[in-house]
C-alpha atoms as a PDB file:
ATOM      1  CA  UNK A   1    -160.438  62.965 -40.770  1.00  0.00           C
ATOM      2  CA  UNK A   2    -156.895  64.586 -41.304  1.00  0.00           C
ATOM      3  CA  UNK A   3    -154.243  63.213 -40.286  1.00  0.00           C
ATOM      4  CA  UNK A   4    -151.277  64.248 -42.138  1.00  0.00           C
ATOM      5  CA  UNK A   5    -149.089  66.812 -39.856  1.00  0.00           C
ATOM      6  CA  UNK A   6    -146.050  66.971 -38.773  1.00  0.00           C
ATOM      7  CA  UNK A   7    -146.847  66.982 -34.917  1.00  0.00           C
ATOM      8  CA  UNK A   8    -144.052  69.611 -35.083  1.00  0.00           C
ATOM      9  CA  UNK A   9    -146.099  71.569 -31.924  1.00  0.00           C
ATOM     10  CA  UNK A  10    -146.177  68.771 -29.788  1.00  0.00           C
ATOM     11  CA  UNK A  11    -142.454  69.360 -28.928  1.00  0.00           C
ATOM     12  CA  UNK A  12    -140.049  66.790 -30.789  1.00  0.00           C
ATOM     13  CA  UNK A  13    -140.675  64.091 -27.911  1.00  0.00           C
ATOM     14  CA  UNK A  14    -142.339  61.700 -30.675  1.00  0.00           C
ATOM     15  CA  UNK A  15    -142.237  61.676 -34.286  1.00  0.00           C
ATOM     16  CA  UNK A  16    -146.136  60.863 -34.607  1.00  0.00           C
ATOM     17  CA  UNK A  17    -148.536  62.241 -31.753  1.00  0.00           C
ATOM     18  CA  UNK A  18    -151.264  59.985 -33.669  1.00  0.00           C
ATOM     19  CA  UNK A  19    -149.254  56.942 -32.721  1.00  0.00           C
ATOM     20  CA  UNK A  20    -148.952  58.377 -28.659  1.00  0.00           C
ATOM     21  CA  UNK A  21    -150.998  56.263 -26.060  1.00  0.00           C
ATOM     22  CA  UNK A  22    -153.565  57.514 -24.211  1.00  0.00           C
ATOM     23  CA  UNK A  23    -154.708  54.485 -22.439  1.00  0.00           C
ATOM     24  CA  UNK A  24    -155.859  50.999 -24.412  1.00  0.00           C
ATOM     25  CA  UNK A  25    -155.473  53.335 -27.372  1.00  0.00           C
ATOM     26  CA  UNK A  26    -153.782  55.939 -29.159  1.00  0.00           C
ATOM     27  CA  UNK A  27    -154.671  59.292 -29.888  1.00  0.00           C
ATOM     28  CA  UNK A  28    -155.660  58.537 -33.760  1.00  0.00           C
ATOM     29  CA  UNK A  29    -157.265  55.161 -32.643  1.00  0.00           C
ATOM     30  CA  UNK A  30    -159.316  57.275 -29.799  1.00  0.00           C
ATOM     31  CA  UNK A  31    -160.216  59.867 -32.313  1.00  0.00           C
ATOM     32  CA  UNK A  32    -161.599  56.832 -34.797  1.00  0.00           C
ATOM     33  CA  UNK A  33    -163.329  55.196 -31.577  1.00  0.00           C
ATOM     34  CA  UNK A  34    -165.574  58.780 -30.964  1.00  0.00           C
ATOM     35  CA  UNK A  35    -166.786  58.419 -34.634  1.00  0.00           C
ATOM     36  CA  UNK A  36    -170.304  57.227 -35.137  1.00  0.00           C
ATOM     37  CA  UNK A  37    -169.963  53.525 -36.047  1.00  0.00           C
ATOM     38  CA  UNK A  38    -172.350  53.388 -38.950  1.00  0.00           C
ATOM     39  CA  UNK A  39    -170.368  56.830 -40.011  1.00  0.00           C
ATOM     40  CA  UNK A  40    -168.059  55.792 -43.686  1.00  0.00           C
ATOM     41  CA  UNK A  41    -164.756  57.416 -42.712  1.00  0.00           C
ATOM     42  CA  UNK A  42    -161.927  58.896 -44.994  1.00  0.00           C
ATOM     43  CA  UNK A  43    -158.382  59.520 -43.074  1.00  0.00           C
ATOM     44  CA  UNK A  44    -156.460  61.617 -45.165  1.00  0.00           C
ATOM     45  CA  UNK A  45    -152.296  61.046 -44.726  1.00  0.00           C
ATOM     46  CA  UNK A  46    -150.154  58.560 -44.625  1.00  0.00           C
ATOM     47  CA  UNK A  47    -151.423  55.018 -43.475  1.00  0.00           C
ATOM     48  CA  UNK A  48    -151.386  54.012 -40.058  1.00  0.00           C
ATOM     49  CA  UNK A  49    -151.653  51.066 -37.613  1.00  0.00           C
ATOM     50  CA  UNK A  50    -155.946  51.421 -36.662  1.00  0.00           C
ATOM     51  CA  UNK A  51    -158.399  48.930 -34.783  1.00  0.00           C
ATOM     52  CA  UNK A  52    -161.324  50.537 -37.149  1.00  0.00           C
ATOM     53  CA  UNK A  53    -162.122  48.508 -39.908  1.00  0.00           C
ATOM     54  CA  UNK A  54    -163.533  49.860 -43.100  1.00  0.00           C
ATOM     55  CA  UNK A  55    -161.445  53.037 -42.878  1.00  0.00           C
ATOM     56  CA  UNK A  56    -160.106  54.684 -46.630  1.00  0.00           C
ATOM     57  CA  UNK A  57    -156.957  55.996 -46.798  1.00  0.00           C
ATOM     58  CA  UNK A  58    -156.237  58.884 -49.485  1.00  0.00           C
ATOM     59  CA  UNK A  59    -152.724  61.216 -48.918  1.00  0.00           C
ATOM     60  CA  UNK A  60    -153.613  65.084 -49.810  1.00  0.00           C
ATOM     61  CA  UNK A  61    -151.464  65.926 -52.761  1.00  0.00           C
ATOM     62  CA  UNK A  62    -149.168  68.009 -52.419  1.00  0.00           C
ATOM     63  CA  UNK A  63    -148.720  65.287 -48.742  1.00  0.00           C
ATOM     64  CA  UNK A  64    -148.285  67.896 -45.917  1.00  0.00           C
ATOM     65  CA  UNK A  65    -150.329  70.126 -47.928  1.00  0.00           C
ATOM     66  CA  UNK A  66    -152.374  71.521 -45.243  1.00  0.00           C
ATOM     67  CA  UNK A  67    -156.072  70.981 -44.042  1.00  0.00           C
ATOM     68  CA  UNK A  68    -157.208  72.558 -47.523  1.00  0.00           C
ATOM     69  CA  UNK A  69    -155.115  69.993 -49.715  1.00  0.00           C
ATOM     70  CA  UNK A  70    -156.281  67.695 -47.111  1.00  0.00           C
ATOM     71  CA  UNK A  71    -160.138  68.528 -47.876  1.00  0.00           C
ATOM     72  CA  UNK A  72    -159.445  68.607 -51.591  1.00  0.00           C
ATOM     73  CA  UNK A  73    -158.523  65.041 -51.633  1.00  0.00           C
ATOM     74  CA  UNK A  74    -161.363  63.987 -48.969  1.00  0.00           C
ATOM     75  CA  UNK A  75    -163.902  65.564 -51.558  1.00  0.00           C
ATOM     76  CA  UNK A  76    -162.627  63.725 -54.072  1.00  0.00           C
ATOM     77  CA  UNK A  77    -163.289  60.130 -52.820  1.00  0.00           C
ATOM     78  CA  UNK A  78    -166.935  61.327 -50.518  1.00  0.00           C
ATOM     79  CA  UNK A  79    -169.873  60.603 -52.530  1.00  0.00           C
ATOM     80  CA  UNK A  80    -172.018  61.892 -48.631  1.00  0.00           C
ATOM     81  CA  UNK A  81    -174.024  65.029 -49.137  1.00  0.00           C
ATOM     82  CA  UNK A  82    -172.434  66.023 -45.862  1.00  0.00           C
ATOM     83  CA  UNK A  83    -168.881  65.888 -44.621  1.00  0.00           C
ATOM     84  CA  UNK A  84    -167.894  65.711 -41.041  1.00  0.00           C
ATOM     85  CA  UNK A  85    -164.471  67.083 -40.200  1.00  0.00           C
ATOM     86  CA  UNK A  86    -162.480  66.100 -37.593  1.00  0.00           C
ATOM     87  CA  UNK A  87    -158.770  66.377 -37.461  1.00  0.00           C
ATOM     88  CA  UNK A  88    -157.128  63.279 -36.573  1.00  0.00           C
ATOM     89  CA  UNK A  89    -155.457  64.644 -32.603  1.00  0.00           C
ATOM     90  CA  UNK A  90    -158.786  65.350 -31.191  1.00  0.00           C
ATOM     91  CA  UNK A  91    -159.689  62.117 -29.532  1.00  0.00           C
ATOM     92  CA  UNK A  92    -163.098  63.510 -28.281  1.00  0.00           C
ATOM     93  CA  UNK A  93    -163.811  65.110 -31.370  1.00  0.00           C
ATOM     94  CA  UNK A  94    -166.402  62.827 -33.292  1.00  0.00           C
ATOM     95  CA  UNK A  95    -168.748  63.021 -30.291  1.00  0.00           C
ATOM     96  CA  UNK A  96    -169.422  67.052 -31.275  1.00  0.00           C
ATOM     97  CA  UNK A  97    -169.900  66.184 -34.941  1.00  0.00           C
ATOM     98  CA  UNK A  98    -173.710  64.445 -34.283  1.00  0.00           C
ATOM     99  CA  UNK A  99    -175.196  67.504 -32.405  1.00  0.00           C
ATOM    100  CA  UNK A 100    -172.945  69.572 -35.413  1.00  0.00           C
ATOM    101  CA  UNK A 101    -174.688  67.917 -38.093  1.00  0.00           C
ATOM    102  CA  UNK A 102    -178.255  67.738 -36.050  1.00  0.00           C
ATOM    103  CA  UNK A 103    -177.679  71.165 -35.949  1.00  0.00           C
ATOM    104  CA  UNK A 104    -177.049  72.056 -39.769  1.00  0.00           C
ATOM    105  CA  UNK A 105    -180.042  69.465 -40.873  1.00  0.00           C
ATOM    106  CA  UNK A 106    -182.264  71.349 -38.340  1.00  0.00           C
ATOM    107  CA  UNK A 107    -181.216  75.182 -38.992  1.00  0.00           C
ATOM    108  CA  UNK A 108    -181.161  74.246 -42.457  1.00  0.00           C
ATOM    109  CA  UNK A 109    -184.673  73.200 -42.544  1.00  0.00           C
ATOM    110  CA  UNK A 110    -186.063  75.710 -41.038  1.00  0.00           C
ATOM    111  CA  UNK A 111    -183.318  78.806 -42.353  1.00  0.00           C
ATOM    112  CA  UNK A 112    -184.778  80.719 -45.542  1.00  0.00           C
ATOM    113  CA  UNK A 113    -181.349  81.235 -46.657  1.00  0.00           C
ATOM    114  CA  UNK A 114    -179.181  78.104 -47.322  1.00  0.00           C
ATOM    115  CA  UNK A 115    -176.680  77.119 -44.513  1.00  0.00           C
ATOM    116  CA  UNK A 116    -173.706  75.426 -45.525  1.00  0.00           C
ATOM    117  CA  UNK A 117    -172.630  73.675 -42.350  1.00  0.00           C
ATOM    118  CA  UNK A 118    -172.071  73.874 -38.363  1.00  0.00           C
ATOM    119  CA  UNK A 119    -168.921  74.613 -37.267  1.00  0.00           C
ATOM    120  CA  UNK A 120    -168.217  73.769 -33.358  1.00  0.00           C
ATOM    121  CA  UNK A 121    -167.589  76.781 -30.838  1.00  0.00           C
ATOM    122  CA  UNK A 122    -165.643  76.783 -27.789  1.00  0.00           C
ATOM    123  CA  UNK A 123    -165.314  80.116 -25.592  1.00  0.00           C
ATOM    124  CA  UNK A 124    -166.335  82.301 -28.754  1.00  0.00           C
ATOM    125  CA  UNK A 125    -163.763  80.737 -31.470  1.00  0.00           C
ATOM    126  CA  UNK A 126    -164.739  79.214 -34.224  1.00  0.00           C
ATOM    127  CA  UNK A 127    -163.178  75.424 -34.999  1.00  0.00           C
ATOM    128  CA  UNK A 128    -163.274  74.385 -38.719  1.00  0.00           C
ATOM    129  CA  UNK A 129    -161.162  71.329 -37.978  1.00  0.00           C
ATOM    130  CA  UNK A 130    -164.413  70.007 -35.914  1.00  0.00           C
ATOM    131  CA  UNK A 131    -167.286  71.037 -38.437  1.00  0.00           C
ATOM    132  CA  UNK A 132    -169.667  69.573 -40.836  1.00  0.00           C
ATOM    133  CA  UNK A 133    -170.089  70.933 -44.229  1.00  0.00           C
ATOM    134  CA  UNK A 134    -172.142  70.626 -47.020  1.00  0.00           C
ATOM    135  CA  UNK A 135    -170.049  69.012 -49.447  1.00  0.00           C
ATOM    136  CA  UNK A 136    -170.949  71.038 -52.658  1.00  0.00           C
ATOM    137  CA  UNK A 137    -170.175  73.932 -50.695  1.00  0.00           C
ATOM    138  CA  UNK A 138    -167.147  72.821 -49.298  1.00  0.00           C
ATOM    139  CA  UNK A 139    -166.208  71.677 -53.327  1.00  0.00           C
ATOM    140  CA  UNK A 140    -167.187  75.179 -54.640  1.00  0.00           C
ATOM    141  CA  UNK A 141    -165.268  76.779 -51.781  1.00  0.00           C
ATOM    142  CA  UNK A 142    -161.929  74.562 -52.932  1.00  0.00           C
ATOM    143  CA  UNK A 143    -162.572  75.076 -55.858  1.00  0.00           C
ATOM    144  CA  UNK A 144    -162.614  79.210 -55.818  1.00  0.00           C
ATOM    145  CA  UNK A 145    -159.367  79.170 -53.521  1.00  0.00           C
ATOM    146  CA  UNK A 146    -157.176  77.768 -56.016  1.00  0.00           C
ATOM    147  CA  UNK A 147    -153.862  75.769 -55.249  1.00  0.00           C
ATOM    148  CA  UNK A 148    -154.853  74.531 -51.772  1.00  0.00           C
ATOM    149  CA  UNK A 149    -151.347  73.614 -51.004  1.00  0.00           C
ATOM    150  CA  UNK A 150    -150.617  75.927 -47.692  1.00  0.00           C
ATOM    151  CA  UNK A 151    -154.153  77.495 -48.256  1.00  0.00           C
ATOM    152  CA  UNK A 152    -155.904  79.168 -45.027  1.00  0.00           C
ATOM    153  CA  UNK A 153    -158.766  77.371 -43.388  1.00  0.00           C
ATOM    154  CA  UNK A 154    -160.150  81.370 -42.989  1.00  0.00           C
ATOM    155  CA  UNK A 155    -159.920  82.261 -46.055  1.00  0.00           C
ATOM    156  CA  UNK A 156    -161.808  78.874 -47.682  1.00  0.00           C
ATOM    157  CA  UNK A 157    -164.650  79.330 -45.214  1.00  0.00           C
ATOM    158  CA  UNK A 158    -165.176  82.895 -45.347  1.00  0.00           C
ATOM    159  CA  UNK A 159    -167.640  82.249 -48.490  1.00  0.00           C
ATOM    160  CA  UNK A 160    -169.433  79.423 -46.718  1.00  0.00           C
ATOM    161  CA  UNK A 161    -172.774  80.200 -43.892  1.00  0.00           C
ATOM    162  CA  UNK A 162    -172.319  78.078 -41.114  1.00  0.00           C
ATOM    163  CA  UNK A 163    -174.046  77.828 -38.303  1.00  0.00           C
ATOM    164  CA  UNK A 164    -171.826  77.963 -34.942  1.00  0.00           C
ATOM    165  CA  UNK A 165    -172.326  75.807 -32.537  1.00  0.00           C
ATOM    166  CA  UNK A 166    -171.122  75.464 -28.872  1.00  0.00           C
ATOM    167  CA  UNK A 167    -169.450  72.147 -28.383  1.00  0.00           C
ATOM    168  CA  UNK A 168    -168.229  70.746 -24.961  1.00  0.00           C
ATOM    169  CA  UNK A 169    -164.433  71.823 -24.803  1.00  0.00           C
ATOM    170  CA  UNK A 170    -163.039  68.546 -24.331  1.00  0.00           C
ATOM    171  CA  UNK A 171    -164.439  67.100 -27.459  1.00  0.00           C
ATOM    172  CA  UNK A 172    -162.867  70.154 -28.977  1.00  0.00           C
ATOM    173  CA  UNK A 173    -159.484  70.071 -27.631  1.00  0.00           C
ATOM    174  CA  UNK A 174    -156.680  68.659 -29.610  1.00  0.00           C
ATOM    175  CA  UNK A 175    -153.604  67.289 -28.558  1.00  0.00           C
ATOM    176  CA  UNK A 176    -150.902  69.907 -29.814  1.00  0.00           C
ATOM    177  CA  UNK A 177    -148.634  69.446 -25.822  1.00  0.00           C
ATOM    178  CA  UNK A 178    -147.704  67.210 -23.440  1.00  0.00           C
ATOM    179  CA  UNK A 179    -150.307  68.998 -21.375  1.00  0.00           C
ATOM    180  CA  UNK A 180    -153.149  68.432 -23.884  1.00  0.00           C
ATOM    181  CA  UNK A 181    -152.014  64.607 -23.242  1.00  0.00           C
ATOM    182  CA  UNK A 182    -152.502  64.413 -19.872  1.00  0.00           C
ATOM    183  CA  UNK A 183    -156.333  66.369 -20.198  1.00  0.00           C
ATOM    184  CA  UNK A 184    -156.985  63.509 -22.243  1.00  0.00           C
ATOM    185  CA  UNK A 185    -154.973  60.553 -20.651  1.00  0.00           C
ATOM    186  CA  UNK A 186    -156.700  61.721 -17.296  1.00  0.00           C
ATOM    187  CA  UNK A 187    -160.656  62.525 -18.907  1.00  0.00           C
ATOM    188  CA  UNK A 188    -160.811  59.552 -20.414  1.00  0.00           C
ATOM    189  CA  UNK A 189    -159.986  59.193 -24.175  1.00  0.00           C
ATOM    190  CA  UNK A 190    -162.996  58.000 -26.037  1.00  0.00           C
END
């Protein structure tokens, strides 16, 4: 999960949109809560107040890096053949990433070519922030971009087949506004 930003879109009204409620929980606390239980989670950035136990904590290097310095540093704790992205405002998000990685295992299976992932679709656009990707891939990919610091989530993926995948847009959306709060404070968080 990444959770390092600067929540600089959400319009100054808090310092941390992680740390905003959205009920009995906040957004980073609702995003943990949509994660398969038996799932091992990594949060990369800085350490927060969470209700989830058994979470590790890594900060990407250089810390507000971007989502490639962010990966980087997730890769380098994982020891899963698979790693399920979500970024850390999408309260929804980590009910997509089962039917993401069903996906990959199946298309995988029965693909001739090897598929590196399943990456989560909503009205034609790709979302790499809400993905699962092989994790040698995903290393190799890294890896071949160089400094990740500032890197572009385009330009690390366009090496990698992934298989896209329509997601339900709620589980997709993120909260970047006040108006992407009150989607979620009125749907129903988790």
């Amino acid at each position: 999960m990444l959770a390092g930003g600067t929540s600089r879109r959400f319009g100054g009204a808090h310092d941390d949109k992680l740390d905003v409620s959205l009920g009995a929980r906040s957004v980073l606390d609702s995003t943990l809560a949509s994660l398969p239980t038996s799932w091992p989670v990594i949060v990369v950035g800085p350490p927060r107040a969470i209700s989830r136990e058994q979470v590790t904590w890594v900060q990407e290097d250089p810390p507000l890096g971007g989502p490639v310095a962010a990966l980087v540093r997730a890769l380098d704790v994982s020891t899963g053949e698979w790693i399920a992205l979500v970024a850390g405002d999408t309260p929804r998000g980590g009910h997509a990433l089962p039917g993401l990685l069903d996906a990959a295992l199946t298309m995988r299976a029965t693909s001739t070519s090897c598929l590196d992932g399943a990456v989560a679709v909503v009205d034609g656009r790709r979302q790499p922030l809400l993905a699962v990707y092989r994790a040698d891939a995903l290393a190799a990919a890294c890896e071949a971009i160089g400094n990740p610091a500032g890197a572009s989530m385009r330009a690390l993926l366009a090496s990698l087949a992934l298989a896209e995948t329509p997601v339900d847009p709620g589980d997709a959306r993120d909260v970047d506004t006040v108006d992407d709060l009150a989607f979620h404070r009125a749907r129903g968080a988790s």
